[in-house]
C-alpha atoms as a PDB file:
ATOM      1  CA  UNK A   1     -28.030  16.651  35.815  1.00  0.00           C
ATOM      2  CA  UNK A   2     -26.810  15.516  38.676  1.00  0.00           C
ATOM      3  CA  UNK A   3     -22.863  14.201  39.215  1.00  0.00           C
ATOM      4  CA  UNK A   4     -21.810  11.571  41.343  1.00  0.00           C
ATOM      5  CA  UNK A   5     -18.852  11.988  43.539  1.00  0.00           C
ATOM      6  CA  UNK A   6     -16.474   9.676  41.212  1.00  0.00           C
ATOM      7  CA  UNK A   7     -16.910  12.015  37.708  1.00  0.00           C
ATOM      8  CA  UNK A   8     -15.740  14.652  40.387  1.00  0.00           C
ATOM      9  CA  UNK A   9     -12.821  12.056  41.484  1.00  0.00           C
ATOM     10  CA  UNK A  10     -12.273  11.662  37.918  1.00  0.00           C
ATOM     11  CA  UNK A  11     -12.112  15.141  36.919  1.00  0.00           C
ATOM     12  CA  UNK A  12      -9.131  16.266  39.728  1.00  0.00           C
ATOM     13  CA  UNK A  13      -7.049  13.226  39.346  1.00  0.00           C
ATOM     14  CA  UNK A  14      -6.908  14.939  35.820  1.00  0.00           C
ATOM     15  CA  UNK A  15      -6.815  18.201  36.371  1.00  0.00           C
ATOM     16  CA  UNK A  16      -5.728  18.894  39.938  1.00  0.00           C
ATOM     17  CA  UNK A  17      -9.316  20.868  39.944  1.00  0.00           C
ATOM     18  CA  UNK A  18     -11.561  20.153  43.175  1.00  0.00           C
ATOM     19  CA  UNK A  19     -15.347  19.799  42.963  1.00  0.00           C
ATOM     20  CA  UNK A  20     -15.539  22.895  45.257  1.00  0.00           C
ATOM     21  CA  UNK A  21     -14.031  24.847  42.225  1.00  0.00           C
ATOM     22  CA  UNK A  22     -15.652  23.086  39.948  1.00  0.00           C
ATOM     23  CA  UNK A  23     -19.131  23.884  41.161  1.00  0.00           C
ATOM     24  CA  UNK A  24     -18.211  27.962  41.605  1.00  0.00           C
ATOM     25  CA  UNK A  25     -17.368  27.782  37.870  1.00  0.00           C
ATOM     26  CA  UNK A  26     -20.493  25.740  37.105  1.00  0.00           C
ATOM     27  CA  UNK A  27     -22.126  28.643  39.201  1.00  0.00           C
ATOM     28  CA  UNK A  28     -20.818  31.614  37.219  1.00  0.00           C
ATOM     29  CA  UNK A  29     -21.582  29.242  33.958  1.00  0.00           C
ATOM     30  CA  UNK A  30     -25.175  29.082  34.796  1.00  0.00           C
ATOM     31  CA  UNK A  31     -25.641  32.636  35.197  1.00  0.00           C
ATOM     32  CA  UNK A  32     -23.796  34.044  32.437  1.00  0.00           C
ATOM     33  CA  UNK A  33     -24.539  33.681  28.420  1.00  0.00           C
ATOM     34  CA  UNK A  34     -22.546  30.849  26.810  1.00  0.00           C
ATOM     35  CA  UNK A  35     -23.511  31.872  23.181  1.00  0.00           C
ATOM     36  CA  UNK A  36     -21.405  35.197  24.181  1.00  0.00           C
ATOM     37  CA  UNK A  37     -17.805  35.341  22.931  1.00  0.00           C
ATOM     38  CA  UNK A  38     -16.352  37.144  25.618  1.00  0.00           C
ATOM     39  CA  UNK A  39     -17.791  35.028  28.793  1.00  0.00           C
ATOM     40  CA  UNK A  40     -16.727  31.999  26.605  1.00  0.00           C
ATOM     41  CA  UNK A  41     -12.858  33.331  26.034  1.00  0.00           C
ATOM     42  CA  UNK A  42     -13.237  34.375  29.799  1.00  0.00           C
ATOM     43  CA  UNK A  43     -13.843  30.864  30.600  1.00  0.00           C
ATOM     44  CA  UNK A  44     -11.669  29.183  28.650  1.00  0.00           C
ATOM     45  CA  UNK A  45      -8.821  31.466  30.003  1.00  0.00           C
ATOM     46  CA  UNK A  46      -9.939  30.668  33.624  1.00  0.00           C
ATOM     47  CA  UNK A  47      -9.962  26.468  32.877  1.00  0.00           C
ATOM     48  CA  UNK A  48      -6.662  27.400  31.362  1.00  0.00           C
ATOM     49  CA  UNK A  49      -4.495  28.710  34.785  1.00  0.00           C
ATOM     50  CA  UNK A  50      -7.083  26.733  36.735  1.00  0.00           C
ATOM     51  CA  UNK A  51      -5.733  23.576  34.642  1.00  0.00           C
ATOM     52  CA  UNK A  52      -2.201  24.568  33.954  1.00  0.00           C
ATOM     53  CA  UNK A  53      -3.237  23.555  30.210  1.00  0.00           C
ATOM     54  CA  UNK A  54      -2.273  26.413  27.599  1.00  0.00           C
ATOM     55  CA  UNK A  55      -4.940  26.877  25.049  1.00  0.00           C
ATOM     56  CA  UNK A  56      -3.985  28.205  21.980  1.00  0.00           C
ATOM     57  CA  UNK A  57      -5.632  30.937  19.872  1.00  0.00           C
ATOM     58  CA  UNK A  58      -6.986  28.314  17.390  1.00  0.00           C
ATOM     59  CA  UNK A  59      -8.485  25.924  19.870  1.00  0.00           C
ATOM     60  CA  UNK A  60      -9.815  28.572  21.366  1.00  0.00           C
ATOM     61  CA  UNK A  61     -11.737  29.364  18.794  1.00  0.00           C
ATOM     62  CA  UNK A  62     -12.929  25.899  17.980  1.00  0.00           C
ATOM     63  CA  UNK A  63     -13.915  25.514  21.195  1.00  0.00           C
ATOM     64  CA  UNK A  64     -15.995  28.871  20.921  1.00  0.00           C
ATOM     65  CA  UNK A  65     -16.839  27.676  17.250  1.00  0.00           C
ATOM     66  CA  UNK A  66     -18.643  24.378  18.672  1.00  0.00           C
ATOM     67  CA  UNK A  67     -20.343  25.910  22.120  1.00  0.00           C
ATOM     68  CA  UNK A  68     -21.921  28.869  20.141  1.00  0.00           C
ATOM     69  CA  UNK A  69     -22.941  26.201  17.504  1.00  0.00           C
ATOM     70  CA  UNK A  70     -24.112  23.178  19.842  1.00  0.00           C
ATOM     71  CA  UNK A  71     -21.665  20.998  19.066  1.00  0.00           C
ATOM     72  CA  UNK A  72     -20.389  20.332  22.313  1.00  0.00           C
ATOM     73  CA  UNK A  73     -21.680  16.373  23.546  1.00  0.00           C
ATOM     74  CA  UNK A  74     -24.685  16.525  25.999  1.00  0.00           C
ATOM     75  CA  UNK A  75     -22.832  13.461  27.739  1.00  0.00           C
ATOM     76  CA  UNK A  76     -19.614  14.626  29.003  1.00  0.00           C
ATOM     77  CA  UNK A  77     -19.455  12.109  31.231  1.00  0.00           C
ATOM     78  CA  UNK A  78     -18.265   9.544  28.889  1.00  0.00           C
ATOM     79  CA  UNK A  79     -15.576  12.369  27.976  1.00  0.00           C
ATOM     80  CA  UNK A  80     -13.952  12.113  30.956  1.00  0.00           C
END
């Protein structure tokens, strides 16, 4: 799936993330296992400070909850 240049515009003027960071994350995504607890917390904790968004225990584990279950939408551009 390929992005176009305003999701990415879309995505820092929320988060103050740039694509460049974006795509290393997307990078170390790809070549770890998502259905794995640990990468996932990892992850979450590492959009957290990237963000400056604290994630509590209990979304945290929703989040996990819905990844490991495929319940996360396969469109996240309409997300955004």
């Amino acid at each position: 799936m390929a992005f176009s240049d305003s999701f990415f515009n879309r995505i820092e003027k929320k988060t103050n993330v740039g694509k460049e960071t974006i795509m290393d994350l997307a990078k170390k995504l790809q070549q770890n296992d998502l259905k794995n607890e640990g990468t996932l917390r990892e992850v979450i904790q590492t959009l957290s400070q990237m963000t400056g968004r604290n994630v509590s225990k209990e979304q945290e584990d929703k989040i996990i909850n819905a990844v490991v279950n495929d319940k996360v939408p396969k469109d996240i551009d309409k997300m955004i």
